[in-house]
Protein backbone atom coordinates (compact mmCIF):
# COMPACT_ATOMS: atom_id res chain seq x y z
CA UNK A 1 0.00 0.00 0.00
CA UNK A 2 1.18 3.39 -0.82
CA UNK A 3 0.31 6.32 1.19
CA UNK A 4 -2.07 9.14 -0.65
CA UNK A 5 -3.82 12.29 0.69
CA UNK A 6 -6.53 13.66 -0.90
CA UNK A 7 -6.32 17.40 -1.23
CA UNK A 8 -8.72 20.58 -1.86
CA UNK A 9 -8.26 23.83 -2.04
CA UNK A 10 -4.65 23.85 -0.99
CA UNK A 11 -5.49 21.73 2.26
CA UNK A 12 -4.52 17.77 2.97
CA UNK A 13 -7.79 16.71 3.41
CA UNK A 14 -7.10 13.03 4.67
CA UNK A 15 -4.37 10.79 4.28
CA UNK A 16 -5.63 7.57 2.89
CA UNK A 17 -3.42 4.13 2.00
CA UNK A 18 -3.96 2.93 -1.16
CA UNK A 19 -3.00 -0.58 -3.14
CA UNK A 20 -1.67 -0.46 -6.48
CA UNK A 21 -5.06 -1.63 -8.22
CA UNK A 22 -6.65 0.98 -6.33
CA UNK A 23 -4.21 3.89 -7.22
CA UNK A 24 -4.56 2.46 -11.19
CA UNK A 25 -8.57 3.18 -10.89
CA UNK A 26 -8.35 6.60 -9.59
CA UNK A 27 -9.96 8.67 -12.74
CA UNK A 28 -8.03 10.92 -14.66
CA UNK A 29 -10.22 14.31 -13.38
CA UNK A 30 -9.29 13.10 -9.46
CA UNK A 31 -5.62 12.65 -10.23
CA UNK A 32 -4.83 15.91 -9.63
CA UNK A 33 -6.13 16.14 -6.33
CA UNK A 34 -5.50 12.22 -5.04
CA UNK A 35 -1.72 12.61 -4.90
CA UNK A 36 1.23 10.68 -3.17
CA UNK A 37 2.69 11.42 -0.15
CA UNK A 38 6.08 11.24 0.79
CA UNK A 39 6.61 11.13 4.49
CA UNK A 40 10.09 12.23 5.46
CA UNK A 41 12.06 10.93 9.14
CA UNK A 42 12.02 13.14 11.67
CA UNK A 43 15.64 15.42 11.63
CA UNK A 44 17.70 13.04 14.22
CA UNK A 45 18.82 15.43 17.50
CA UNK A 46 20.06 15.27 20.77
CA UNK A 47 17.32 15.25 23.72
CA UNK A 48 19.85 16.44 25.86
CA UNK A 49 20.84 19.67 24.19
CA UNK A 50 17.97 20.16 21.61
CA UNK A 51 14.00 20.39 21.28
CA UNK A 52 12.19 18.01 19.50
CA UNK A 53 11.80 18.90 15.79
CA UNK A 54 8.68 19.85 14.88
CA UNK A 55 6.47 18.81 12.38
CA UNK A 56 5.49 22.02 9.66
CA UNK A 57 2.93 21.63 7.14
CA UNK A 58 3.15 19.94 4.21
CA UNK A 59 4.24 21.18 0.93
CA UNK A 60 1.79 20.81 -1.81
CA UNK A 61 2.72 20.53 -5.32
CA UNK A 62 1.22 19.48 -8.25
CA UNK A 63 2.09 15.87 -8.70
CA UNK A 64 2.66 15.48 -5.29
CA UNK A 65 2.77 15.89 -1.18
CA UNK A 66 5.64 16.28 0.92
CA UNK A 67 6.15 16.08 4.60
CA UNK A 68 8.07 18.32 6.21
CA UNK A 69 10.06 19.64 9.62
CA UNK A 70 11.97 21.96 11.39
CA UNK A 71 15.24 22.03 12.44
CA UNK A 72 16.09 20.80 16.22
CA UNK A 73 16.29 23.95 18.19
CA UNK A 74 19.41 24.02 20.58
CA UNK A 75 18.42 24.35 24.25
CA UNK A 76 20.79 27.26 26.06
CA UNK A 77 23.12 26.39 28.93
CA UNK A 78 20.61 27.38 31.48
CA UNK A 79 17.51 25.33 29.98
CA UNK A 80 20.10 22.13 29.84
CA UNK A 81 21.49 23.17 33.28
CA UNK A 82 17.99 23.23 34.73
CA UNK A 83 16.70 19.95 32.70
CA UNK A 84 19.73 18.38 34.94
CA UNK A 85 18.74 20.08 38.11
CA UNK A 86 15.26 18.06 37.51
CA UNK A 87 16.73 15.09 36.91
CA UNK A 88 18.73 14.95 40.44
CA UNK A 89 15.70 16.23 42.18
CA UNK A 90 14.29 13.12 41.60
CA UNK A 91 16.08 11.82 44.08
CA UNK A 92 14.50 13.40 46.76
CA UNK A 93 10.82 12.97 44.81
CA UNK A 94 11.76 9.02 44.11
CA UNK A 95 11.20 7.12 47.88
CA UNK A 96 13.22 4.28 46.60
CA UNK A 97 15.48 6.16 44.14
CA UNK A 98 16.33 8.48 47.57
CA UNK A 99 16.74 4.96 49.52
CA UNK A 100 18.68 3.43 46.87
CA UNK A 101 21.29 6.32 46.50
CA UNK A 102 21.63 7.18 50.15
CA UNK A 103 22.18 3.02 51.04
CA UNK A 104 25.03 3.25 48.18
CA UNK A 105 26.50 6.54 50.00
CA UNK A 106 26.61 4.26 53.06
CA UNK A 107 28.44 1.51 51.74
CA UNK A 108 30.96 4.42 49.62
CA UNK A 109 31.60 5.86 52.66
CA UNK A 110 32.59 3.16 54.42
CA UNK A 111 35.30 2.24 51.99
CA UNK A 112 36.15 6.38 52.25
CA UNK A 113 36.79 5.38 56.00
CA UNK A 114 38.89 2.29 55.37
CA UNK A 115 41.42 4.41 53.50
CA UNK A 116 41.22 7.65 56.08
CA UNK A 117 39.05 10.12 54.03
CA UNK A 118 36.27 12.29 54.72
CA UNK A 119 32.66 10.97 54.05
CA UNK A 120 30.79 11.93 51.19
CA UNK A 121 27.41 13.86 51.42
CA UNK A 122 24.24 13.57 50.05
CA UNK A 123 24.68 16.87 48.39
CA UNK A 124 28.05 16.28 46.83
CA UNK A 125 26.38 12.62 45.72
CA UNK A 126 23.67 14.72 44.23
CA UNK A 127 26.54 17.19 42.79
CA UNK A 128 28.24 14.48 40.93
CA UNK A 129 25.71 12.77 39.59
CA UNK A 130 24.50 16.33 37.84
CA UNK A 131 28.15 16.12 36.33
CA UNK A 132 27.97 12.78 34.76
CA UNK A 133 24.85 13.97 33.02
């Protein structure tokens, strides 16, 4: 099946899938407004430092339609600063994501003791994990 839409008017009506026997009996005076679609991928990006790309309309010509999309839009240093802030919050959201991490500070900090050091807190835990995002 090959994907068609069916436009009017310079609008997509509906997109409609269509087998090869039924794409041979469209009639010559609905050709020009049954016409195939060509879906394009998604731009590939980074969720970490980019938006989403977003899906525009489609470009109509005359024999036929084409999907289209915007470029990923970069995220500044603050919005990718504060999308890591939320992700070590969850710590403290997370019962057994909190109980997990501070259980693993426990047995870290024993081994910090074996070898003379100072214990680690739960804020420089929360610190470092933020810099391995």
């Amino acid at each position: 099946m090959t994907k068609y839409v069916h436009v009017k008017n310079g609008l997509v009506l509906k997109y409609v899938n269509l087998t090869a026997e039924e794409t041979a009996a469209i009639p010559a005076h609905k050709a020009s407004y049954i016409l195939p679609y060509i879906a394009v991928s998604a731009p590939d990006f980074d969720p970490a430092t980019h938006y989403a790309p977003v899906r525009l309309s489609d470009i109509i010509g005359e024999s036929f339609v084409t999907q289209t999309w915007a470029a990923p839009f970069a995220k500044t240093a603050e919005e990718i600063d504060a999308d890591k802030d939320m992700v070590v919050d969850t710590m403290d959201v997370d019962p057994f994501l909190r109980a997990f991490a501070l259980a693993v500070l426990d047995e870290f900090n024993v081994l910090r003791d074996l070898h003379s050091l100072p214990p680690r807190t739960a804020a420089q835990l929360k610190a470092t994990v933020k810099s391995k995002l």
